[in-house]
C-alpha atoms as a PDB file:
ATOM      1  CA  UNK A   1       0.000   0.000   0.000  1.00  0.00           C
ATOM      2  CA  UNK A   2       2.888   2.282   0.922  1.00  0.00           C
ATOM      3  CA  UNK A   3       5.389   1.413  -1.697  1.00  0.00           C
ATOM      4  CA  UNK A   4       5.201   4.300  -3.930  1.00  0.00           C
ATOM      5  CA  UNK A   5       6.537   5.977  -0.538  1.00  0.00           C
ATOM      6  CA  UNK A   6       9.509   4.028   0.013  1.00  0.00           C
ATOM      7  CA  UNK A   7      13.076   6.162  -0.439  1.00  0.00           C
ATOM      8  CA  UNK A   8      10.623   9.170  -0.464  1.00  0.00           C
ATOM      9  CA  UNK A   9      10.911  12.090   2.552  1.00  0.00           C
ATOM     10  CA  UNK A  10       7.993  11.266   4.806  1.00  0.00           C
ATOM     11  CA  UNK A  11       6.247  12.279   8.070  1.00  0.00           C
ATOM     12  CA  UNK A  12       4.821   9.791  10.431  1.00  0.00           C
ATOM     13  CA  UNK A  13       2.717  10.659  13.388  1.00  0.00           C
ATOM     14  CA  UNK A  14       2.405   8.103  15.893  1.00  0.00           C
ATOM     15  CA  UNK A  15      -0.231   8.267  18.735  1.00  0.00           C
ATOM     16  CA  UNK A  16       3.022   7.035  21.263  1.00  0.00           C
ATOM     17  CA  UNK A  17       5.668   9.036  19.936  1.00  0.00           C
ATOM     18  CA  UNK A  18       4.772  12.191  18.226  1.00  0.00           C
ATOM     19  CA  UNK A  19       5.918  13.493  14.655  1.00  0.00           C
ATOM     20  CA  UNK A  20       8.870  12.192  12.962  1.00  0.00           C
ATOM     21  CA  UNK A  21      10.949  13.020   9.478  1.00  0.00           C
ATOM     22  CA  UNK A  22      12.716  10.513   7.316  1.00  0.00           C
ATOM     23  CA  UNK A  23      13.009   9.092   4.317  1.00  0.00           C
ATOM     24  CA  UNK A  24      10.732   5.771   4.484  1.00  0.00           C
ATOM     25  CA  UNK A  25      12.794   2.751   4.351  1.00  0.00           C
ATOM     26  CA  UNK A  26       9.948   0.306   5.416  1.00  0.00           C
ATOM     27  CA  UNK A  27       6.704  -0.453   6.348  1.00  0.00           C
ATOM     28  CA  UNK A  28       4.703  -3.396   8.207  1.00  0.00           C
ATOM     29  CA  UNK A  29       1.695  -2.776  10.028  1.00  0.00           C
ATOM     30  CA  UNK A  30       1.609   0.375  11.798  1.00  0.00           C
ATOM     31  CA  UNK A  31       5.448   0.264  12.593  1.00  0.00           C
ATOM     32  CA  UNK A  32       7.625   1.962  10.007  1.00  0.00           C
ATOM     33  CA  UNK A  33      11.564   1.946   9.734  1.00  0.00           C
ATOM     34  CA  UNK A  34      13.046   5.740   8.980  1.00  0.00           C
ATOM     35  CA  UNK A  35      16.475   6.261   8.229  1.00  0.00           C
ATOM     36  CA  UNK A  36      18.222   9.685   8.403  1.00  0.00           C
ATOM     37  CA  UNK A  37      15.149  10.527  10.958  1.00  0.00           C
ATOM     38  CA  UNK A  38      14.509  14.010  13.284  1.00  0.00           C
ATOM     39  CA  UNK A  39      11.883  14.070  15.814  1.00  0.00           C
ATOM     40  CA  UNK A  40       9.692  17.361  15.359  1.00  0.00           C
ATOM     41  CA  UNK A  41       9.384  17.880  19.410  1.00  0.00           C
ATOM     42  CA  UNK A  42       7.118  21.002  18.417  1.00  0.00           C
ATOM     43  CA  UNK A  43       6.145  22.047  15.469  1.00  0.00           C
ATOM     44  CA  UNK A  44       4.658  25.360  13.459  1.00  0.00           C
ATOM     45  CA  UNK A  45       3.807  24.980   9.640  1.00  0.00           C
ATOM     46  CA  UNK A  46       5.305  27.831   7.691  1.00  0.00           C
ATOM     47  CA  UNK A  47       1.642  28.353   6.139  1.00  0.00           C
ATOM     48  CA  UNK A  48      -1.589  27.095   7.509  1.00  0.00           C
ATOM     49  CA  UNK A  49      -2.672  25.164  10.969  1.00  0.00           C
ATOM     50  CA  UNK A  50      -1.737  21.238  10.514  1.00  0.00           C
ATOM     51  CA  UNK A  51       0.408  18.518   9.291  1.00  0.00           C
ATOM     52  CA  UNK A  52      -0.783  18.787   6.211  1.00  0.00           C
ATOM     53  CA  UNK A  53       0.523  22.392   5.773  1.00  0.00           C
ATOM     54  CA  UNK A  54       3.972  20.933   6.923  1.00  0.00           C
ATOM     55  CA  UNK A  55       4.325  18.725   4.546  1.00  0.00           C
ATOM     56  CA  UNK A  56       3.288  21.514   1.505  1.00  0.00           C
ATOM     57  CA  UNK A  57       5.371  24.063   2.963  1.00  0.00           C
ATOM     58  CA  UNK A  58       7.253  22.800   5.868  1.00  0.00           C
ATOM     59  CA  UNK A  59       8.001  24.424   9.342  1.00  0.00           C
ATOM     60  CA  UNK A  60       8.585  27.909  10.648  1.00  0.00           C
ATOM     61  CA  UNK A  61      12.277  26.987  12.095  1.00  0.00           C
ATOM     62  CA  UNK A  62      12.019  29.902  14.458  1.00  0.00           C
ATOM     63  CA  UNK A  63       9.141  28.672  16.229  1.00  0.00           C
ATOM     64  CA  UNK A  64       9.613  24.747  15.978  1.00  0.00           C
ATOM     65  CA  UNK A  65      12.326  22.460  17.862  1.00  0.00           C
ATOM     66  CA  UNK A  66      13.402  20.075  15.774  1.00  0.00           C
ATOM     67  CA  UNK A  67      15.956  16.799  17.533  1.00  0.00           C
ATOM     68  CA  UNK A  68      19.477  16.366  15.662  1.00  0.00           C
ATOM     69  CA  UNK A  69      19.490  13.612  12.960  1.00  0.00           C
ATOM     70  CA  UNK A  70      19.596   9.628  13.944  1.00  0.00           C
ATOM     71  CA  UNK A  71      20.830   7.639  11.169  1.00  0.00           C
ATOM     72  CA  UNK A  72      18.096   5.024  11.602  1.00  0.00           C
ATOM     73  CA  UNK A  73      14.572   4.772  13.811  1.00  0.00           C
ATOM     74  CA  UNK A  74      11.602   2.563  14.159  1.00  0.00           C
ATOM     75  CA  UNK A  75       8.465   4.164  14.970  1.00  0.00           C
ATOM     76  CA  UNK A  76       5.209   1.696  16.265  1.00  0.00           C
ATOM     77  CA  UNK A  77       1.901   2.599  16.507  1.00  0.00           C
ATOM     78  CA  UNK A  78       1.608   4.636  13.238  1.00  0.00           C
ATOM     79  CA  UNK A  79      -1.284   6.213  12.375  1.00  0.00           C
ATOM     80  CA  UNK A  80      -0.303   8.767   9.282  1.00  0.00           C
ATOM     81  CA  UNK A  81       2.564   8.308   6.787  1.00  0.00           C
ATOM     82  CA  UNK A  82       2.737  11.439   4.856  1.00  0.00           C
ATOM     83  CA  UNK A  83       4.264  12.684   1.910  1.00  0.00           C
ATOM     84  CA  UNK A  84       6.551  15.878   1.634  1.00  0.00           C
ATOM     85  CA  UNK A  85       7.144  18.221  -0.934  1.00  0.00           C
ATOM     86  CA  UNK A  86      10.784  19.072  -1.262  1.00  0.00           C
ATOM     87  CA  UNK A  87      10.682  22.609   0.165  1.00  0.00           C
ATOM     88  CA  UNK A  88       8.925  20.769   3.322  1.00  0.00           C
ATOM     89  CA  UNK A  89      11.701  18.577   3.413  1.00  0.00           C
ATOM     90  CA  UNK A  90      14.360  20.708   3.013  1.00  0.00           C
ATOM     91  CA  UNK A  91      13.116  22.929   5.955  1.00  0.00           C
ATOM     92  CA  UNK A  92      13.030  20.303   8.488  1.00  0.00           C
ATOM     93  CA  UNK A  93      16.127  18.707   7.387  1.00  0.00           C
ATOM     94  CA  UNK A  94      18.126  22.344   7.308  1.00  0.00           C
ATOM     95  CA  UNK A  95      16.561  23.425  10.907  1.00  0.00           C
ATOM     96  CA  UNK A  96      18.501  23.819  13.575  1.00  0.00           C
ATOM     97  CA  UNK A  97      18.961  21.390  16.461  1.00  0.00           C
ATOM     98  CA  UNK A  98      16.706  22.507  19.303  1.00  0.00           C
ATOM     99  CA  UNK A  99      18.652  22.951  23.179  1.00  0.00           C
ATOM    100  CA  UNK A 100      17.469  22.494  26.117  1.00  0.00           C
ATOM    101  CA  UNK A 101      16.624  25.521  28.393  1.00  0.00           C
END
């Protein structure tokens, strides 16, 4: 169902473990394999109110904190695999590692 995904940049929310970006390596069931993956700990589109505005036009990296790169993560219990466009992509893959306060 998901193969025209597959090696494509992706979002997957799940209901355990929030957001996350990656290209999609693999899918079965609701757990998914990401490589080159960030965790989107919170999140502003750069236009609109929802996921589906991040994955048009990505994030507003002021006002989002994005976790550094992992080279590999699998994510259970997913409930959304989205698709992103490449300015989406490239603004959650550029953003800068968020700190703690």
């Amino acid at each position: 169902m998901f193969t025209n995904f597959i090696g494509k940049p992706v979002l997957v929310r799940s209901g355990q473990s929030g957001v996350h970006y990656g290209t999609l390596a693999s899918v079965e069931g609701d757990t998914v394999q990401l490589t080159g993956a960030r965790r989107l700990w919170y999140w502003k589109a750069a236009k609109s109110i929802s996921l589906s505005g991040v994955c048009n036009f990505g994030i507003d990296q002021r006002d989002s904190k994005i976790a550094p790169e992992v080279a590999e993560h699998i994510v259970l219990g997913v409930c959304e695999i989205l698709p992103l466009t490449d300015e989406a992509a490239t603004s959650i893959k550029e953003a800068p590692v968020a700190e703690a306060r």
